[in-house]
N, C-alpha and C. Protein backbone atom coordinates (compact mmCIF):
# COMPACT_ATOMS: atom_id res chain seq x y z
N UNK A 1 3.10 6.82 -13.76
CA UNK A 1 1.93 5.96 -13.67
C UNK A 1 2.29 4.61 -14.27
N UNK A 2 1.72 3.75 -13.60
CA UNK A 2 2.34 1.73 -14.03
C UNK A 2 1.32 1.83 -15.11
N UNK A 3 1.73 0.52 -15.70
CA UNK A 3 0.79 0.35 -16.98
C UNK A 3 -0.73 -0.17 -16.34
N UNK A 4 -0.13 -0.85 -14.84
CA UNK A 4 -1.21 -0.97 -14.46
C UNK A 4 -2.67 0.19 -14.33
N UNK A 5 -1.93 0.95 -13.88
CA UNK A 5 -2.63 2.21 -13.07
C UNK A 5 -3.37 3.07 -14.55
N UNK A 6 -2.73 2.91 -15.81
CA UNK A 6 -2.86 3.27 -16.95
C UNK A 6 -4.66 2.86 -17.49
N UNK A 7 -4.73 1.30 -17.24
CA UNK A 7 -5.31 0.69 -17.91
C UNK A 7 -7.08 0.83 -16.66
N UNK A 8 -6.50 1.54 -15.32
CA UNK A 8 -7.54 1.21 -14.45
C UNK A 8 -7.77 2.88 -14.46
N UNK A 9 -7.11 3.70 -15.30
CA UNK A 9 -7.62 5.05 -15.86
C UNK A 9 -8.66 4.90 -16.48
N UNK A 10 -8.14 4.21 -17.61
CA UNK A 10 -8.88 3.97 -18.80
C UNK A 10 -10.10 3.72 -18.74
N UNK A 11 -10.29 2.43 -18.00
CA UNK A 11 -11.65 1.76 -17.40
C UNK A 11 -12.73 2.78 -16.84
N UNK A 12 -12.09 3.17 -15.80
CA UNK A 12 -12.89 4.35 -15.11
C UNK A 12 -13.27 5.26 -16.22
N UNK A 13 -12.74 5.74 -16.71
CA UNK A 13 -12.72 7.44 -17.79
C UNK A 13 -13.93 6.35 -18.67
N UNK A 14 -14.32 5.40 -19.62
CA UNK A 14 -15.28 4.88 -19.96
C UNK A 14 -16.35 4.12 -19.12
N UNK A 15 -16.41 4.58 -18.03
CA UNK A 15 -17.29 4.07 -16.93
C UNK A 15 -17.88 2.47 -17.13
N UNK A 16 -16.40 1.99 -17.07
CA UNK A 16 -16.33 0.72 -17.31
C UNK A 16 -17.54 -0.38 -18.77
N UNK A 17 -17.74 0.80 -20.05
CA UNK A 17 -17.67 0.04 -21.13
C UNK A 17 -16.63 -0.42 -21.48
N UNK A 18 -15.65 0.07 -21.76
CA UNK A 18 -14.00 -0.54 -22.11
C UNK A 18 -13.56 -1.18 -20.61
N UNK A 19 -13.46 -2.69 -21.27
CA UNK A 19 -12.52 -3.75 -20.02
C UNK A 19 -11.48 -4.17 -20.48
N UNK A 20 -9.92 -3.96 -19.98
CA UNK A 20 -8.91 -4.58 -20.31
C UNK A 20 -8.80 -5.56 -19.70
N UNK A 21 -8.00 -6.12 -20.78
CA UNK A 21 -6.93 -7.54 -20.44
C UNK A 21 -5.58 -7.27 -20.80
N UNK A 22 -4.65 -7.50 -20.41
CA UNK A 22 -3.72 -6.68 -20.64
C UNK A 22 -2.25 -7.80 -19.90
N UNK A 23 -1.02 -7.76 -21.10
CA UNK A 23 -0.11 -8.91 -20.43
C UNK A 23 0.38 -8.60 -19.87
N UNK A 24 1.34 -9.56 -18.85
CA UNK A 24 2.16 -9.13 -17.37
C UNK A 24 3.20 -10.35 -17.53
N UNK A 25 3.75 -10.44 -18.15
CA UNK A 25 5.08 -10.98 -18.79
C UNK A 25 4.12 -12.81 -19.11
N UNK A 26 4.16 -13.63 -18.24
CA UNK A 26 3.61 -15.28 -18.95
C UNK A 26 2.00 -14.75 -18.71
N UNK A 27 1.73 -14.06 -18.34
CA UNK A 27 0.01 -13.82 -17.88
C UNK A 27 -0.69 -12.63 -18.40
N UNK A 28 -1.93 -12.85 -18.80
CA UNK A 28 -2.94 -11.70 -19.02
C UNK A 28 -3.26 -11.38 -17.48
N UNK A 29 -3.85 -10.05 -17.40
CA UNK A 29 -4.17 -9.35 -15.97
C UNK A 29 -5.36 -8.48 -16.52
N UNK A 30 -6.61 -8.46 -15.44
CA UNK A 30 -7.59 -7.77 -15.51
C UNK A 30 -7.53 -7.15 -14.08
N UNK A 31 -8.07 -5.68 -14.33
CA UNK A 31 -8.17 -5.36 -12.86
C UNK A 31 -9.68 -4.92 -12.66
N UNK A 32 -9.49 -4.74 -11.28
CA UNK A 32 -11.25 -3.98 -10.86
C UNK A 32 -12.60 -4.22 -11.79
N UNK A 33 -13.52 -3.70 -12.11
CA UNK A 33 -14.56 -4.14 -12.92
C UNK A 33 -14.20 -4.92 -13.84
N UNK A 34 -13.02 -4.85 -15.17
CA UNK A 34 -12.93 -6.13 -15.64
C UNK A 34 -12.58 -7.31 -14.94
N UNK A 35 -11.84 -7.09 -14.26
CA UNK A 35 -11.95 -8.42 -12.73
C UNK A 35 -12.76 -9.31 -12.81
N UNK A 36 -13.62 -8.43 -11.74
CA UNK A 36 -15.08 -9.26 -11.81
C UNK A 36 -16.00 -9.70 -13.40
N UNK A 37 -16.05 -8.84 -14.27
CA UNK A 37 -16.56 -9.52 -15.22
C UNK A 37 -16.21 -10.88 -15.90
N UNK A 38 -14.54 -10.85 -15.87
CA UNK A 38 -14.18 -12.03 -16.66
C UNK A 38 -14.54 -12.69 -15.45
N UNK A 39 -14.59 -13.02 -14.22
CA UNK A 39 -14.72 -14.25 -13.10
C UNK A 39 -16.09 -14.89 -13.74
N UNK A 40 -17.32 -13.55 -13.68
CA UNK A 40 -18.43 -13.89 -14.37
C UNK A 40 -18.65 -15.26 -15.46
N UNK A 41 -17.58 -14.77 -16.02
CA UNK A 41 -17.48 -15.54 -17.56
C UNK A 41 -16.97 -16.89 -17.22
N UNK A 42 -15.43 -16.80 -16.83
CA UNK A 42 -14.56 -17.85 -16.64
C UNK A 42 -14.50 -18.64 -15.47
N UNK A 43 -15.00 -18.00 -14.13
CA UNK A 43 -14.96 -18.82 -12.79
C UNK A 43 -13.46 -19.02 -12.39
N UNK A 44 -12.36 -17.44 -12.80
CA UNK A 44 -11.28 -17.35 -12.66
C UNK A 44 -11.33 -16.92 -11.17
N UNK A 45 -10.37 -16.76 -10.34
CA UNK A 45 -10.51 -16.22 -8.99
C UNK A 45 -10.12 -14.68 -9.16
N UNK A 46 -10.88 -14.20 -7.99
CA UNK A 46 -10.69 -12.32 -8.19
C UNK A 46 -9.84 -12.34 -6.97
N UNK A 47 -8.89 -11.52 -6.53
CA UNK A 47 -8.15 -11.68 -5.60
C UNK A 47 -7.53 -9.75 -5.21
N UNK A 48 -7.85 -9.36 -4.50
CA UNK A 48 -7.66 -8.29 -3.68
C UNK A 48 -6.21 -8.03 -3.32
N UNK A 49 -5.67 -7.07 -4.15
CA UNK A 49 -4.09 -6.66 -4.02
C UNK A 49 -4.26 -5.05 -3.53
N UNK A 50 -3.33 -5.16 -2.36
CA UNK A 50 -2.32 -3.87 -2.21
C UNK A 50 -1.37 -3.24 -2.81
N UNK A 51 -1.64 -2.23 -2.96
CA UNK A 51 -0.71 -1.51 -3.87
C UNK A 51 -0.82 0.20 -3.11
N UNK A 52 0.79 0.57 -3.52
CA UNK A 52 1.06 1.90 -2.79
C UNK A 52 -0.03 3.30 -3.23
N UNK A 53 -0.87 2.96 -4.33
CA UNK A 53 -1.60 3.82 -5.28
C UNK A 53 -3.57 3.30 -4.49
N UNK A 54 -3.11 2.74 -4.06
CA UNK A 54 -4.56 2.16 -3.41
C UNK A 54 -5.22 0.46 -3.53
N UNK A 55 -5.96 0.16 -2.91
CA UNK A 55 -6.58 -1.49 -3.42
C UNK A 55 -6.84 -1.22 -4.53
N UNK A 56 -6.80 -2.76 -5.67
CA UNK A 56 -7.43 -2.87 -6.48
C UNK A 56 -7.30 -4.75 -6.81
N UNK A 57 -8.54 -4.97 -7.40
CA UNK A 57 -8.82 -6.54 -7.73
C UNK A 57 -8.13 -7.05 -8.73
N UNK A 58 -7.75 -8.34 -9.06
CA UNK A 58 -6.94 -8.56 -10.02
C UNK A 58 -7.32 -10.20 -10.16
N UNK A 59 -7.39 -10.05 -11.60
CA UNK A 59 -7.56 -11.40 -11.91
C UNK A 59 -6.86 -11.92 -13.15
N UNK A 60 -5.94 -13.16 -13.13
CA UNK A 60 -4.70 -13.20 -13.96
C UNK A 60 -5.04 -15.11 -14.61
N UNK A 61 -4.74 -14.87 -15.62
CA UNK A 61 -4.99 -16.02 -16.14
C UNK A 61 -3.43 -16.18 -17.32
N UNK A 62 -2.64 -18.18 -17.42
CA UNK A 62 -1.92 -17.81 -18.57
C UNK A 62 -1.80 -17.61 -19.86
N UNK A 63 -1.12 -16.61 -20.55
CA UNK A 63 -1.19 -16.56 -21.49
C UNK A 63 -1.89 -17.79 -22.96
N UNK A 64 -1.35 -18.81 -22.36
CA UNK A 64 -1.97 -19.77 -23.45
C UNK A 64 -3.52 -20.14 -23.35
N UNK A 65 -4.17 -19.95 -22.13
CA UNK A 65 -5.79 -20.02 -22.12
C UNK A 65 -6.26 -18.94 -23.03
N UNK A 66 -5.53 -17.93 -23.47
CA UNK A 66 -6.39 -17.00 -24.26
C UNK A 66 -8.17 -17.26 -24.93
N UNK A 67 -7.36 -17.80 -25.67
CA UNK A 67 -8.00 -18.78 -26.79
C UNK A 67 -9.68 -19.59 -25.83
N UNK A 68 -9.40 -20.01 -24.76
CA UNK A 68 -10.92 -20.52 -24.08
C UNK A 68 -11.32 -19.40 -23.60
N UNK A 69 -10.49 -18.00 -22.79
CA UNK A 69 -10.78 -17.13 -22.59
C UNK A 69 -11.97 -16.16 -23.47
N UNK A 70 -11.34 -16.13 -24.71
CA UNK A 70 -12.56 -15.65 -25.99
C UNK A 70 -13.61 -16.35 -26.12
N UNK A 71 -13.41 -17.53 -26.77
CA UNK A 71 -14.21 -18.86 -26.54
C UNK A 71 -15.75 -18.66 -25.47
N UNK A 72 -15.29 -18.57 -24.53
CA UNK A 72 -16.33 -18.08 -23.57
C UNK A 72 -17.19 -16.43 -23.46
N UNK A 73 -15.77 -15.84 -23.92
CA UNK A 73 -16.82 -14.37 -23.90
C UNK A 73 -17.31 -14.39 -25.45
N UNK A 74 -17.51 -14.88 -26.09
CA UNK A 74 -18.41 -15.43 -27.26
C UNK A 74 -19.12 -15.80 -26.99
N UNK A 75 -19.60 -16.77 -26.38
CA UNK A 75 -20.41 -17.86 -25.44
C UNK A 75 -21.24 -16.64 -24.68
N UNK A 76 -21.17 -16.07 -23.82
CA UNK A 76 -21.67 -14.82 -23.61
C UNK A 76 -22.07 -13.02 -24.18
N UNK A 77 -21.98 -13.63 -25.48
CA UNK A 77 -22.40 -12.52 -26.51
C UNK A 77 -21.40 -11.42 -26.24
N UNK A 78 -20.43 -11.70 -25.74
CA UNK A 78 -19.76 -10.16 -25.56
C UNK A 78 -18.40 -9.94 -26.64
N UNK A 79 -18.39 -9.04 -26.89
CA UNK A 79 -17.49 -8.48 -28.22
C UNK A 79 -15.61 -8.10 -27.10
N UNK A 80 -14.87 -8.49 -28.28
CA UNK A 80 -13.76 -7.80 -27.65
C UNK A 80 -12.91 -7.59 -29.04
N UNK A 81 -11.64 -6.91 -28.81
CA UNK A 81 -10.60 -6.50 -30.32
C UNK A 81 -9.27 -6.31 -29.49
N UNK A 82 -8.62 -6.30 -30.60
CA UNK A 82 -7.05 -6.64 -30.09
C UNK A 82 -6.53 -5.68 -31.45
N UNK A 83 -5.84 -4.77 -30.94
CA UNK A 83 -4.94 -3.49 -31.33
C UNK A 83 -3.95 -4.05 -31.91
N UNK A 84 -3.14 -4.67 -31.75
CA UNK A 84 -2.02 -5.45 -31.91
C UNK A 84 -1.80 -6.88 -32.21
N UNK A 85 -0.96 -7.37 -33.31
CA UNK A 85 -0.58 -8.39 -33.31
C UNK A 85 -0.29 -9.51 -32.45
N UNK A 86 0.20 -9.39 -31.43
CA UNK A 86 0.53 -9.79 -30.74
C UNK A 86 -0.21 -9.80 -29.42
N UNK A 87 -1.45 -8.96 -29.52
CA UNK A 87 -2.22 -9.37 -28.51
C UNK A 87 -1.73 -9.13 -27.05
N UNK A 88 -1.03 -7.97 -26.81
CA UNK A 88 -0.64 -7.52 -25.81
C UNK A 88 -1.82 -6.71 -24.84
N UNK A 89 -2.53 -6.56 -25.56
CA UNK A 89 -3.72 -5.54 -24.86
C UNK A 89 -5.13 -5.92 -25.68
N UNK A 90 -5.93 -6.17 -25.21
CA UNK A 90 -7.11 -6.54 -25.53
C UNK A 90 -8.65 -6.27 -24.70
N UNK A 91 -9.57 -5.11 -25.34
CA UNK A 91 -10.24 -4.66 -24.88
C UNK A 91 -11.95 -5.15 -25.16
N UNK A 92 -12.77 -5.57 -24.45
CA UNK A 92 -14.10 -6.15 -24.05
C UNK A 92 -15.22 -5.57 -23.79
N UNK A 93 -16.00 -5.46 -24.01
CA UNK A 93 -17.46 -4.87 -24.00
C UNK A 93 -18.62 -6.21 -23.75
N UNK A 94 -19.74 -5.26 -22.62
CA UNK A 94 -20.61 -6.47 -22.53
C UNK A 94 -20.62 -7.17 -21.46
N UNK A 95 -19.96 -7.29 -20.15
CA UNK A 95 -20.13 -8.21 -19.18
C UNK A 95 -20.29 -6.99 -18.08
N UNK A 96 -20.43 -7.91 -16.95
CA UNK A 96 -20.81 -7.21 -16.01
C UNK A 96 -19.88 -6.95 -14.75
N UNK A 97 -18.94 -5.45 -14.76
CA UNK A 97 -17.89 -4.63 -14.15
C UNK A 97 -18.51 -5.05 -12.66
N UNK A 98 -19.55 -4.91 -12.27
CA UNK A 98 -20.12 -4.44 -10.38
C UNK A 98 -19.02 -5.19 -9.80
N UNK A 99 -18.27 -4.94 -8.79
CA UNK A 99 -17.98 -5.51 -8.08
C UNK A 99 -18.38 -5.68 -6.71
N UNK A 100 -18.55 -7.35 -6.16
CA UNK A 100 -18.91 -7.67 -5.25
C UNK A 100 -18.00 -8.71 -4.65
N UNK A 101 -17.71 -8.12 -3.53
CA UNK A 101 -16.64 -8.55 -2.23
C UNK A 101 -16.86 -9.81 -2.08
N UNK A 102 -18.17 -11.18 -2.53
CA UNK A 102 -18.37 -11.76 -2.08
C UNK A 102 -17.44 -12.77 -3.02
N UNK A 103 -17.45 -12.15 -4.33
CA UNK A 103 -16.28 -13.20 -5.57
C UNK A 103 -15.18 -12.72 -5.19
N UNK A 104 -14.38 -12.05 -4.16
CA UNK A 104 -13.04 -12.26 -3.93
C UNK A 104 -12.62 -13.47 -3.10
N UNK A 105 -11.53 -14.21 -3.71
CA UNK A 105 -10.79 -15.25 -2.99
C UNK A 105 -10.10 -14.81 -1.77
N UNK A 106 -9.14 -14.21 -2.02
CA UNK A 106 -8.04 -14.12 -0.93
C UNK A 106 -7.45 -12.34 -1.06
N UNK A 107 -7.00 -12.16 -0.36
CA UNK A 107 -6.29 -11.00 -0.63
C UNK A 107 -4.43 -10.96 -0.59
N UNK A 108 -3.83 -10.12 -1.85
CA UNK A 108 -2.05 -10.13 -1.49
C UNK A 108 -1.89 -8.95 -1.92
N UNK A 109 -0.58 -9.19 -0.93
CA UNK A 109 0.49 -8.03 -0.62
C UNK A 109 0.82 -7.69 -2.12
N UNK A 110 1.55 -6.58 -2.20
CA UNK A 110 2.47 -5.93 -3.14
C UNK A 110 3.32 -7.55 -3.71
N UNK A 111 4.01 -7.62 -4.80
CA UNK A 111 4.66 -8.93 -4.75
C UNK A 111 6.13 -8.59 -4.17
N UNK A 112 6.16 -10.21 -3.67
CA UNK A 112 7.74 -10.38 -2.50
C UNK A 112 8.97 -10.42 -3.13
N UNK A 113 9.70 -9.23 -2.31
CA UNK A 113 11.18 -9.42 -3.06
C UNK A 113 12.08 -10.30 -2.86
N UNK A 114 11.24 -11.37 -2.37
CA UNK A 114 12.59 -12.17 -1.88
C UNK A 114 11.54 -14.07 -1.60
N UNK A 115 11.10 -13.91 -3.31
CA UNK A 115 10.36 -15.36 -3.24
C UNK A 115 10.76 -16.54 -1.91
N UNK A 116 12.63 -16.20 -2.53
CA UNK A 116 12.84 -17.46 -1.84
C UNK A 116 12.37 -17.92 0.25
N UNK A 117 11.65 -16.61 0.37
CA UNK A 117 11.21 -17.09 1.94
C UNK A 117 10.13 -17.80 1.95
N UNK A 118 9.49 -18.38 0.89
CA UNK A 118 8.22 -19.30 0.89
C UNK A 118 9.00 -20.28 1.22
N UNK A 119 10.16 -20.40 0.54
CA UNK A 119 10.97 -21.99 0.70
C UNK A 119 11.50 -22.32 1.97
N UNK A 120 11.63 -21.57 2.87
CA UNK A 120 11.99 -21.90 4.38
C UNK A 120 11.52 -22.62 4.98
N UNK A 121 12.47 -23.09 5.76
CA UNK A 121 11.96 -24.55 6.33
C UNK A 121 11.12 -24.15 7.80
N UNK A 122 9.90 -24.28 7.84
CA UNK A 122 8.52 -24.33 8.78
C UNK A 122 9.33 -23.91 10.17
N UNK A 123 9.28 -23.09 10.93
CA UNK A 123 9.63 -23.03 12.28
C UNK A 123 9.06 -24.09 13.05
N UNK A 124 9.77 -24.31 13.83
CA UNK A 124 9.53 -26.18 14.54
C UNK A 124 8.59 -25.47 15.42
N UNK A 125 7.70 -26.43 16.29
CA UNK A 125 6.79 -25.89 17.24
C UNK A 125 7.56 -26.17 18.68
N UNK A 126 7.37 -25.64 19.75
CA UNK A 126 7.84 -26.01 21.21
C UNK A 126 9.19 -25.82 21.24
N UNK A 127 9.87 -26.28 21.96
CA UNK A 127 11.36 -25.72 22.19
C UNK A 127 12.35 -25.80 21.28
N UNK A 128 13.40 -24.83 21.11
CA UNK A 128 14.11 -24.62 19.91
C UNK A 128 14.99 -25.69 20.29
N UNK A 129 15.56 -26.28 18.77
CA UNK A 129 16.62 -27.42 18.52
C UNK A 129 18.12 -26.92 19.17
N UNK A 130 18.18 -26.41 19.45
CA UNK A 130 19.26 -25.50 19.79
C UNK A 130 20.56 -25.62 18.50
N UNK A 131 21.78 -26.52 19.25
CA UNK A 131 22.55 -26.44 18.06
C UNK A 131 22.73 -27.74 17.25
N UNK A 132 21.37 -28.41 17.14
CA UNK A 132 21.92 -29.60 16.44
C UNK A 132 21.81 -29.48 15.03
N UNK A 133 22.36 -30.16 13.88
CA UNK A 133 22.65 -30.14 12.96
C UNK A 133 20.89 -30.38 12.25
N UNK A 134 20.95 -29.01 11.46
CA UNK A 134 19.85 -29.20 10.55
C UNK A 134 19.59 -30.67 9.85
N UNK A 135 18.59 -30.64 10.18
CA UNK A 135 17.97 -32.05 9.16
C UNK A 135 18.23 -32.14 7.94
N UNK A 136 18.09 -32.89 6.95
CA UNK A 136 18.11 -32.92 5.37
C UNK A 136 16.69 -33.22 5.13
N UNK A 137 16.49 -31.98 4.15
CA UNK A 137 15.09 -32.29 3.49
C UNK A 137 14.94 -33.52 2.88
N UNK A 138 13.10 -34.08 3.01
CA UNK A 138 13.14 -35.06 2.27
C UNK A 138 12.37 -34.74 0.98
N UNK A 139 11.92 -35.49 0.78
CA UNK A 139 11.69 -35.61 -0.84
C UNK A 139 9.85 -34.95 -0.43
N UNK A 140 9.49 -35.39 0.61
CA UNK A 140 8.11 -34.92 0.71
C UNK A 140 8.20 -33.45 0.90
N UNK A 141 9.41 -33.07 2.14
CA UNK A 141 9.26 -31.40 2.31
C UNK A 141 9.32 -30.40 0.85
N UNK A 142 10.14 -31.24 0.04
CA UNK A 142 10.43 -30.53 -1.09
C UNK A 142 8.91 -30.32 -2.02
N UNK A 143 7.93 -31.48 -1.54
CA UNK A 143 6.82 -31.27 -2.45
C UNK A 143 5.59 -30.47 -2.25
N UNK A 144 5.74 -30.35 -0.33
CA UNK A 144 5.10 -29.29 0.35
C UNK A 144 5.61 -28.15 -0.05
N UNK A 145 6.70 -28.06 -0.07
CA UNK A 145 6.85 -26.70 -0.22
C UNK A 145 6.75 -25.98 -1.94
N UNK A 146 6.84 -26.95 -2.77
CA UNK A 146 6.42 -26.95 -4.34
C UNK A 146 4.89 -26.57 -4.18
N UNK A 147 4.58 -27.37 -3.50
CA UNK A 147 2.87 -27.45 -3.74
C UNK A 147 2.52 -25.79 -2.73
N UNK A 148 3.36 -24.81 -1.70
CA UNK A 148 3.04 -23.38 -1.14
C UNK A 148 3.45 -22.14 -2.59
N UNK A 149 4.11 -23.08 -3.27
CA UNK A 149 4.70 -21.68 -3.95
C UNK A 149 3.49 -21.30 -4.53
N UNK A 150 3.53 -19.77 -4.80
CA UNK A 150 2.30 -19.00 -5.64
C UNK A 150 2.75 -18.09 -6.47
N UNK A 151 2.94 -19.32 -7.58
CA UNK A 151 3.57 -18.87 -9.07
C UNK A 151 3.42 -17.57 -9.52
N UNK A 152 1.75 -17.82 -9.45
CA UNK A 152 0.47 -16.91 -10.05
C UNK A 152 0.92 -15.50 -9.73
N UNK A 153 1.33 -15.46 -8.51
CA UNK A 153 1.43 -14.06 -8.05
C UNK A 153 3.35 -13.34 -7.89
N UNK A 154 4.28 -14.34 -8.50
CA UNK A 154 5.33 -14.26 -9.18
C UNK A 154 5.86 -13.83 -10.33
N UNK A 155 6.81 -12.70 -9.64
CA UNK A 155 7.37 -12.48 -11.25
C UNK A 155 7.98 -13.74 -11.88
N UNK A 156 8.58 -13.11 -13.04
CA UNK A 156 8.93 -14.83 -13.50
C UNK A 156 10.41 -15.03 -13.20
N UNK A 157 10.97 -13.84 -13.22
CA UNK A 157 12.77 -14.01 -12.12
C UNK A 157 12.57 -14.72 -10.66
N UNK A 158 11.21 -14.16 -9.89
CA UNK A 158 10.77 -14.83 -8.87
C UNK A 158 10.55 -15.95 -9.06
N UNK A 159 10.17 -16.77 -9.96
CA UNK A 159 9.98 -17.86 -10.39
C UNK A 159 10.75 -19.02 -10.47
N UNK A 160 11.62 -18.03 -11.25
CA UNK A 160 13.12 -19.43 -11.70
C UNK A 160 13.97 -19.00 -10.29
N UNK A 161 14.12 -18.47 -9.33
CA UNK A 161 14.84 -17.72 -7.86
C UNK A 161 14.02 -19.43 -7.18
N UNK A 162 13.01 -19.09 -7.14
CA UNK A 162 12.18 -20.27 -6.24
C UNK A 162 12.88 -21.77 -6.66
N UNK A 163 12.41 -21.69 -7.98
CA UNK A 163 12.48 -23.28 -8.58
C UNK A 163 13.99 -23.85 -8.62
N UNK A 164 15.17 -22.88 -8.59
CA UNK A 164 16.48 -22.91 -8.52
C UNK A 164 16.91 -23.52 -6.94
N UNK A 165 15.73 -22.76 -5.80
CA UNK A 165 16.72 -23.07 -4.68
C UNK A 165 15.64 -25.12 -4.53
N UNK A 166 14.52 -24.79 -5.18
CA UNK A 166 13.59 -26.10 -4.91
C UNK A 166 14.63 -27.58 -5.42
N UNK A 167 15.23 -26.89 -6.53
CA UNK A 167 16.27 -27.99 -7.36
C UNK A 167 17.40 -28.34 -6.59
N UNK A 168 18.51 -26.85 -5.64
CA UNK A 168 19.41 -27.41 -4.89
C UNK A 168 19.13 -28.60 -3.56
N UNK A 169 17.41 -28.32 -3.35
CA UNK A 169 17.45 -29.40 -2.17
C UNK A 169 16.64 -30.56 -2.09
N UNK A 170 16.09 -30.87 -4.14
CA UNK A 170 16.42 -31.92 -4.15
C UNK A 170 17.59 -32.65 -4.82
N UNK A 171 18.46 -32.04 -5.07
CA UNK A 171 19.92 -32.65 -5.43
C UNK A 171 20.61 -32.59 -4.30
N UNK A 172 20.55 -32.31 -2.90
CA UNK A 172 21.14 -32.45 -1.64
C UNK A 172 20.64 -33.97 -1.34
N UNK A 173 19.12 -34.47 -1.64
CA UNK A 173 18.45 -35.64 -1.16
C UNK A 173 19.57 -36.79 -1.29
């Protein structure tokens, strides 16, 4: 069982009085009813993931917002405690679990093993170039394609994989 799958035990087995938050290497992660509650609070996006164990909602914020994160569920009378020093797991009482389909943003896949295909260069439209010599990126493609990556939903090896090949082609410019 993932730590994920652990923590969306948990939830359930307290019929969603206990809401985790819980870290995922640079990010806190809430799933399913805490999901939606923190969106409640924060106006974070809830976003609909596949996973081999079944759907579940997920809502991820970084680590350094913590701090407005509380801030606000204070602001909303709701209590939370942290087990640990370090604040690896942190559990909430007080907001409201329901989930409704209508606060989901978007929905994603399992995450991609192979970031670097966001970075591919756009399939041309109408007839193929055949064999002429690839273009050189310019400085704008490099910022389109900065501005597709989705960090958020990146591991962080996926991360520096992306930003590594983003760097070889603007040092090709």
């Amino acid at each position: 069982m993932t730590s994920e799958q652990s923590y969306i035990s948990a939830q359930e087995k307290s019929e969603n009085k206990n809401l985790y938050l819980f870290k995922v290497g640079g990010f806190y992660h809430a799933v399913n009813g805490a999901a939606f509650a923190l969106h409640r609070v924060t106006g974070y996006q809830v976003r609909k993931q596949h996973r081999k164990a079944g759907d579940n909602f997920l809502l991820g914020f970084p680590i350094a917002q913590i701090a407005e994160v509380k801030e606000k569920l204070k602001q909303c009378n709701m209590a939370f405690e942290s087990f640990d020093p370090t604040e690896n797991t942190i559990i909430f009482h007080g907001g409201n679990p329901t989930v409704d389909l209508s606060l989901v943003t978007e929905e994603i896949d399992e995450p991609q093993t192979e970031p670097i295909n966001l970075l591919r260069e756009p399939q041309p439209q109408g007839k193929p170039q055949g064999n002429k010599k690839k273009q050189q990126s310019t400085a704008m493609d490099i910022v389109i394609r900065l501005i597709r990556l989705d960090v958020a939903n990146m591991t962080p090896m996926e991360a520096i994989a992306a930003l590594a090949e983003l760097k070889k082609l603007a040092l090709a410019i």
